[in-house]
Protein backbone atom coordinates (compact mmCIF):
# COMPACT_ATOMS: atom_id res chain seq x y z
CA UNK A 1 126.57 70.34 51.29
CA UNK A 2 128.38 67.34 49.92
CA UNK A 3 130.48 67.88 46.53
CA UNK A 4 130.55 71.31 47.12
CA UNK A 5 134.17 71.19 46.31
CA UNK A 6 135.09 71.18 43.10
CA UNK A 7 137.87 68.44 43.51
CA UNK A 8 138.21 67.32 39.93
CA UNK A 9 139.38 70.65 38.94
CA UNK A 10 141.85 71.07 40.96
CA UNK A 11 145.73 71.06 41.03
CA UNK A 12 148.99 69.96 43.15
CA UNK A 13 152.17 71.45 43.33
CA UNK A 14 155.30 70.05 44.30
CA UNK A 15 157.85 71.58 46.48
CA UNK A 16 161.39 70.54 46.58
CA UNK A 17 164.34 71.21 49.20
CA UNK A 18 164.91 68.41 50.89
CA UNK A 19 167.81 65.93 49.81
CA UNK A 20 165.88 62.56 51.15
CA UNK A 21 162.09 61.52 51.56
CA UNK A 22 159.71 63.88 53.92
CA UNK A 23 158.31 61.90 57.01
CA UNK A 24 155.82 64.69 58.47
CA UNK A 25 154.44 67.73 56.74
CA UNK A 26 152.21 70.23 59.41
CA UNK A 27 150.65 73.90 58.80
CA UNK A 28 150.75 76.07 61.26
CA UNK A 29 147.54 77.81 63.30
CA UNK A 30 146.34 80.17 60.20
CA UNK A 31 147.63 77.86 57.64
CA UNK A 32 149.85 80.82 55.99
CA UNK A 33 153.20 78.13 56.51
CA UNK A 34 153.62 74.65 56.02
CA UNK A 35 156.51 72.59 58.21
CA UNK A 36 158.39 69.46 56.56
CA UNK A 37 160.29 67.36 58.29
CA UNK A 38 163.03 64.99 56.53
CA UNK A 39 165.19 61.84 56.97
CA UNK A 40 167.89 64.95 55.84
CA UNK A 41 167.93 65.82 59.51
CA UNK A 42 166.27 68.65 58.67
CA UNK A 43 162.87 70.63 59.03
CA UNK A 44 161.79 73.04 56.68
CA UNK A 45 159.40 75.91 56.86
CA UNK A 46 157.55 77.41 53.70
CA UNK A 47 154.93 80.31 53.13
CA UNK A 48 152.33 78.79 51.47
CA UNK A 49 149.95 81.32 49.55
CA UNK A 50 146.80 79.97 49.50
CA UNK A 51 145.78 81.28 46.15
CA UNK A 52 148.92 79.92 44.85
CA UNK A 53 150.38 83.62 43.98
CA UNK A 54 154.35 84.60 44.58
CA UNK A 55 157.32 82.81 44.92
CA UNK A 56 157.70 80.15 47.95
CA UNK A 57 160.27 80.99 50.51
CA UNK A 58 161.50 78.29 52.90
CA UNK A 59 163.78 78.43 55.55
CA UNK A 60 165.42 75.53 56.73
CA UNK A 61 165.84 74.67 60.68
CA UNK A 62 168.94 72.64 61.67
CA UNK A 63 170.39 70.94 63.98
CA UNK A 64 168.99 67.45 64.54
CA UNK A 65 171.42 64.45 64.16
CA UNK A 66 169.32 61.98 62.58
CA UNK A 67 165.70 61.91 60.95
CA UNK A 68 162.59 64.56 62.07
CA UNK A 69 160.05 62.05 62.07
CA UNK A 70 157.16 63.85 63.03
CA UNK A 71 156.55 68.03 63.97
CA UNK A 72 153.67 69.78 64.94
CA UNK A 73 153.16 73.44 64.93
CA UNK A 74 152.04 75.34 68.34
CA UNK A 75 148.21 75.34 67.88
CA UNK A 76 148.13 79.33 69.45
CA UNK A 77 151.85 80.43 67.87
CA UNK A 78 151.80 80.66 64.06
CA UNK A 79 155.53 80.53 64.67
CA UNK A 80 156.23 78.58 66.71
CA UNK A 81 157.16 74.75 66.01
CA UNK A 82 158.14 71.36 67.85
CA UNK A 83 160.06 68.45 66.14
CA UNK A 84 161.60 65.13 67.33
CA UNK A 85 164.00 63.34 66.03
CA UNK A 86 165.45 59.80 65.96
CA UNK A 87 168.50 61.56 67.80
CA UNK A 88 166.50 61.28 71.41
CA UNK A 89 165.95 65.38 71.13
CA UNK A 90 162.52 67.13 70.85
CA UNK A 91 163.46 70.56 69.88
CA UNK A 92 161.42 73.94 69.83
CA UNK A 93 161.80 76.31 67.36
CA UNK A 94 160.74 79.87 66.13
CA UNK A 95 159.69 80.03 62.15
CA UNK A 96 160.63 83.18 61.39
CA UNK A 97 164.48 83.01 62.46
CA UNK A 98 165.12 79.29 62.15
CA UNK A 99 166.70 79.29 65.44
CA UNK A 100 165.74 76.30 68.03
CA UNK A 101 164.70 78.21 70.87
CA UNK A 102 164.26 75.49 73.52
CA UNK A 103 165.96 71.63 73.62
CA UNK A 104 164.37 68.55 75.39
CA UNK A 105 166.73 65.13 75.82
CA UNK A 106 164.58 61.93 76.25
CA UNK A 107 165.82 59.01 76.78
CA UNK A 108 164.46 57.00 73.12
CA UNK A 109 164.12 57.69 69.75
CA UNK A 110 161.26 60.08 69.51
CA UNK A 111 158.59 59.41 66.25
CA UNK A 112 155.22 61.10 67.21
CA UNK A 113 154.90 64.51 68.35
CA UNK A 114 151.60 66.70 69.36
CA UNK A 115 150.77 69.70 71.03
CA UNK A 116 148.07 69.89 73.43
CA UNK A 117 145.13 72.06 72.48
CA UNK A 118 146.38 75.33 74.33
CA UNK A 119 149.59 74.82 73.71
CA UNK A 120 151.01 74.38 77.53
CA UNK A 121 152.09 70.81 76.92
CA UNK A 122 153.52 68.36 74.34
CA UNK A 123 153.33 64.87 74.13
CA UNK A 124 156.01 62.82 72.41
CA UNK A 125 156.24 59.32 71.68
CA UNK A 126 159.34 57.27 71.00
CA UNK A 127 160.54 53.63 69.44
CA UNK A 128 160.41 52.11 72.76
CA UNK A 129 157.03 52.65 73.61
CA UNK A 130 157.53 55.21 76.26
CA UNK A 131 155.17 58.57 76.47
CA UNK A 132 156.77 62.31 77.84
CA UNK A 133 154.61 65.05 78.65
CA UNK A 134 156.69 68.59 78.28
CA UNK A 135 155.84 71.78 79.36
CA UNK A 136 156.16 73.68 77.18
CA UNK A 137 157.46 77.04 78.77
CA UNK A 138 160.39 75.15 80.77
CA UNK A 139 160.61 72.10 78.18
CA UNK A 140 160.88 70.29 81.09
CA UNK A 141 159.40 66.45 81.34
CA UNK A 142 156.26 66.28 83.37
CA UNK A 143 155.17 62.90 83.18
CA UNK A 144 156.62 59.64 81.94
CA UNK A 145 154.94 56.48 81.22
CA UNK A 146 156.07 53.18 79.41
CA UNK A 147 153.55 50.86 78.20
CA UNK A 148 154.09 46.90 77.65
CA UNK A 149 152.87 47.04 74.10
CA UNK A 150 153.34 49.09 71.00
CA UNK A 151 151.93 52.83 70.90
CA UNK A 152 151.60 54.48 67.70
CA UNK A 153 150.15 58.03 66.99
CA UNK A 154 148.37 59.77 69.88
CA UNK A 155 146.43 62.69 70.19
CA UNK A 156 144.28 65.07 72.75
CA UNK A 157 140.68 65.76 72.47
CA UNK A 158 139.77 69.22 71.69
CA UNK A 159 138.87 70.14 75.08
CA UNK A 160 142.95 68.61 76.09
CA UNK A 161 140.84 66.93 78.83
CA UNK A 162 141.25 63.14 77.34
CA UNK A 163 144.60 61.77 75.42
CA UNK A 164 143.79 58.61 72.87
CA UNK A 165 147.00 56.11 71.79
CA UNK A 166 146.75 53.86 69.18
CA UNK A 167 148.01 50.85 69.92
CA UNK A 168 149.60 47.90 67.36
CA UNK A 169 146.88 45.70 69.45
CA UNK A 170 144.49 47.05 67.33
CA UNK A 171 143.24 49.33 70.17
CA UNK A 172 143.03 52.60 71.09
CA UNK A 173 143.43 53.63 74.55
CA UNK A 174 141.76 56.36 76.24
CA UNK A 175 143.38 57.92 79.21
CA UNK A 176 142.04 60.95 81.26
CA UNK A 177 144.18 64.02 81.33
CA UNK A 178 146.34 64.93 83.25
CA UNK A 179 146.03 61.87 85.66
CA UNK A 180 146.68 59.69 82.56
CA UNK A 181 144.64 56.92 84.11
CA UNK A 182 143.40 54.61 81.39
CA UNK A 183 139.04 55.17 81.15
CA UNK A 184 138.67 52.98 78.15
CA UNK A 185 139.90 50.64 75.72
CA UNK A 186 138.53 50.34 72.30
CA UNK A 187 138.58 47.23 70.27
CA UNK A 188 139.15 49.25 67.27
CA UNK A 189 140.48 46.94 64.55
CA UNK A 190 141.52 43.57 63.68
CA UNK A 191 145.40 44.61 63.70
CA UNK A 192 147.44 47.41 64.67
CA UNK A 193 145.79 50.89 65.09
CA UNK A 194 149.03 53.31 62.86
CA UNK A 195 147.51 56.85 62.97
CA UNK A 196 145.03 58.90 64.44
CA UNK A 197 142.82 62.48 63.75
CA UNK A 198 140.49 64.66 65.88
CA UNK A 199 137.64 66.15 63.96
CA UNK A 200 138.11 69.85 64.05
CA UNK A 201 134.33 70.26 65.38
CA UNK A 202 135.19 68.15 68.46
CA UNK A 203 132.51 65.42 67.59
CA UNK A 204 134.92 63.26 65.87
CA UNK A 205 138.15 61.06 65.70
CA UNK A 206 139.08 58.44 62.98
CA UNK A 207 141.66 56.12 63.22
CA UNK A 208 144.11 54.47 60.66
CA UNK A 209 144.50 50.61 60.51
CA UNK A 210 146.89 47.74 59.47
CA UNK A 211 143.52 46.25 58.55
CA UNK A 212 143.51 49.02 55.38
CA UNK A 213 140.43 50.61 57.16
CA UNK A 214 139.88 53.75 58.65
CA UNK A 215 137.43 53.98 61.56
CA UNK A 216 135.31 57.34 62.56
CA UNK A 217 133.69 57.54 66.22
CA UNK A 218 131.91 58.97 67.77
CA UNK A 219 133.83 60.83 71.32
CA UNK A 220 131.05 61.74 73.33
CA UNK A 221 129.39 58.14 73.12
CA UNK A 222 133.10 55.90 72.44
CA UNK A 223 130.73 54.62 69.49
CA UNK A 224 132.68 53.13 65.93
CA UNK A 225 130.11 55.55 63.62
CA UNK A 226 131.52 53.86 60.41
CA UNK A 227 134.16 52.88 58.33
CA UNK A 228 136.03 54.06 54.77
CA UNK A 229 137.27 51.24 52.73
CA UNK A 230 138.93 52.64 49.82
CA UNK A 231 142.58 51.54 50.82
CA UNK A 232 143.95 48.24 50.34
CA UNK A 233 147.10 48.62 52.15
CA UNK A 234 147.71 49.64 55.87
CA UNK A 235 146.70 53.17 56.66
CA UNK A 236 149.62 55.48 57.50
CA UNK A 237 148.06 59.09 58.06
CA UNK A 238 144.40 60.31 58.51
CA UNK A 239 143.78 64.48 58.75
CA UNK A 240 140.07 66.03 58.39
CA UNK A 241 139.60 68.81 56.65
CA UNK A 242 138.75 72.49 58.27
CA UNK A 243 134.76 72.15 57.98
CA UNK A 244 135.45 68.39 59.04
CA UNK A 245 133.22 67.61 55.75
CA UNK A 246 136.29 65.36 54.83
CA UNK A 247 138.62 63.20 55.53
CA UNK A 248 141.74 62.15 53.72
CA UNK A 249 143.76 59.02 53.92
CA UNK A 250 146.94 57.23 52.35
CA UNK A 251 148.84 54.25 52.36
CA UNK A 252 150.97 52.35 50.03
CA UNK A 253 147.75 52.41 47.67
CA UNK A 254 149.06 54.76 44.83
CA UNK A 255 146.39 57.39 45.24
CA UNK A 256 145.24 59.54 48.35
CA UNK A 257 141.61 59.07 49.25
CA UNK A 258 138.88 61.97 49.97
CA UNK A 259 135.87 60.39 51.44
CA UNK A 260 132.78 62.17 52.63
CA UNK A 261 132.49 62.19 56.66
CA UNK A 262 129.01 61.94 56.88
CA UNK A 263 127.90 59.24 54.26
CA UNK A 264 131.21 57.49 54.33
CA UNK A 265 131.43 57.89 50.49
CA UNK A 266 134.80 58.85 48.61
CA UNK A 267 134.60 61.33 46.78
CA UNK A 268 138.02 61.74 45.21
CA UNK A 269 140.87 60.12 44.82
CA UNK A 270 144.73 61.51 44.60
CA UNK A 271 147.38 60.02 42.20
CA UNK A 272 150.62 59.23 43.94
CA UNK A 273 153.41 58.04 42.95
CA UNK A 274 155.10 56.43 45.86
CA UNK A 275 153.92 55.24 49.57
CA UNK A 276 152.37 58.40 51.41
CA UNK A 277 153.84 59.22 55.40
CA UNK A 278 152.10 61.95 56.22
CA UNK A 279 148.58 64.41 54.95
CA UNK A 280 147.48 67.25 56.59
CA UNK A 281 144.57 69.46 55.65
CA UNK A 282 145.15 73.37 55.72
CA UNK A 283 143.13 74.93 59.18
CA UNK A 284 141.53 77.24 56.85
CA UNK A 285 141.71 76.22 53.50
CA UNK A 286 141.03 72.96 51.46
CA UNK A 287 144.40 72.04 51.23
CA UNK A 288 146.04 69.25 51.58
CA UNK A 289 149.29 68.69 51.86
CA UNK A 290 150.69 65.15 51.21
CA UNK A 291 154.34 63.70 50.94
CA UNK A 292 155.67 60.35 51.00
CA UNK A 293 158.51 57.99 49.68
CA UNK A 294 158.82 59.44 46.35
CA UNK A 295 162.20 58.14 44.24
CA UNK A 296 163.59 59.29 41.08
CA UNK A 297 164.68 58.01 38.02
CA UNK A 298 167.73 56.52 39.51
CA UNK A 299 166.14 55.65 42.79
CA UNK A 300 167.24 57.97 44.78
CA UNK A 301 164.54 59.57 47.51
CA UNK A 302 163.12 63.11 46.00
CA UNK A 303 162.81 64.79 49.10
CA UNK A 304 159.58 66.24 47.28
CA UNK A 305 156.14 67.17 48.91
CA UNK A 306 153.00 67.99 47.14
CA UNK A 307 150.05 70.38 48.28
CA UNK A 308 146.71 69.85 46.07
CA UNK A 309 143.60 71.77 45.93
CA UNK A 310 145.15 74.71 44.05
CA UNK A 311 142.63 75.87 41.17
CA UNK A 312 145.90 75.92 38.58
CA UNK A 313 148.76 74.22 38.17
């Protein structure tokens, strides 16, 4: 099973549109389009052909006032996508007409987004440490909760029965859904927990560190299962691939690591050229997509992203 992949022989490609550095890159539910989100104010949307055939198309979505810092696509709607913005807004949207659909004011500035499994309900989380529920057919808030200390990237299980934070304690806290009544509290790492991924299978979630490690446990025993050291540098973004064979994971370490999930082994490692913000494996295909603080010549942000596992360049 392991090295099945052939990952020395294959490719990225860069895609350019946006006029500053890309915060959050998402596919959608049948991987077929790829979301960006920019400190341009702007999302974009792109049809991503997974052989790497035709011309990409990309629409842009606007409207935001200040930087989409995080989107996530509707996990049943291939077209339909949520972003939220430093400008207090979480905003709906539908991919093929580039037209925000539905408009949520909060009272922060928003930075981590997720849909819920079905896709009733999104979580956002914002600068001042304070959680909204939506729902998603009224955009309406249906619960709010501030905590007294920092909360990073969250997630839902697969089942949308449990919600995880990470926390800059170093924790990450498990809360039962929807009562949102804490049920555990990990003592994940020696410094702040950053980022956060469910394993695909269910079995799984690994969490991002300050410490430069990323954990793996286990969910149905709350057990640390083992660690990837590659990184030096604190861990920004975590995704699993769509087999959950994989994980990826970036930093300010100038290359993206691919380490095997079961024997904890990397098993490739990315050249970057810059800080990475966000990586996201395809739902169907093993590709990643990758973007970070990439500058130019003249130091100026590229507004670039990358996608790798194409078999040419």
């Amino acid at each position: 099973m392991d090295e099945t992949i052939p990952f020395k022989n294959l490719y990225s490609r860069e895609y350019q549109g946006h006029k500053k550095k890309v915060h959050s890159v998402a596919w959608n539910c049948t991987g077929t389009k790829l979301a960006s989100g920019s400190v341009d104010q702007t999302a974009r949307i792109w049809h991503i052909e997974p052989h790497g055939h035709g011309k990409v198309k990309d629409i842009e979505l606007k409207g935001h006032t200040d930087s989409v810092d995080q989107l996530c696509w509707d996990p049943k709607h291939a077209d339909l996508i949520a972003t939220a913005s430093g400008d207090k807004t979480v905003r709906l949207w539908d991919a093929r007409s580039g037209k925000c659909s539905q408009l949520a004011e909060l009272s922060g500035e928003n930075i981590n987004i997720t849909f819920k499994p079905d896709g009733t309900h999104v979580a956002v989380g914002n600068r001042d440490d304070e959680l909204t529920i939506l729902d998603v057919r009224k955009f309406k808030a249906l619960h709010k909760r501030k905590f007294n200390y920092e909360v990073n990237e969250i997630a839902w299980n697969v089942t949308g029965d449990m919600f995880f934070l990470t926390t800059g304690n170093g924790t990450v806290e498990v809360l039962a859904y929807p009562s949102l009544q804490v049920v555990d509290t990990l003592m994940a790492h020696t410094a702040g927990c950053y980022c956060i991924a469910i394993d695909p299978s269910g079995r799984y979630f690994a969490v991002g560190s300050a410490d430069s490690l990323v954990s793996l446990w286990n969910i149905k025993e709350m057990l640390c299962v083992r660690t990837f050291t590659k990184l030096e540098w604190p861990v920004r973004t975590v995704s699993f691939n769509h087999t959950g064979e994989y994980i990826a994971s970036a930093s300010e370490d100038l290359f993206i690591d691919i380490s095997n999930v079961q024997t904890g082994r990397s098993v490739h490692q990315i050249p970057c050229r810059a800080a990475m913000n966000s990586v996201e494996w395809n739902p169907k295909y093993n590709l990643l997509a990758y973007a970070g603080d990439d500058k130019n010549k003249y130091q100026a942000d590229e507004g670039v992203f990358r996608i790798f596992g194409f078999e040419s360049a």
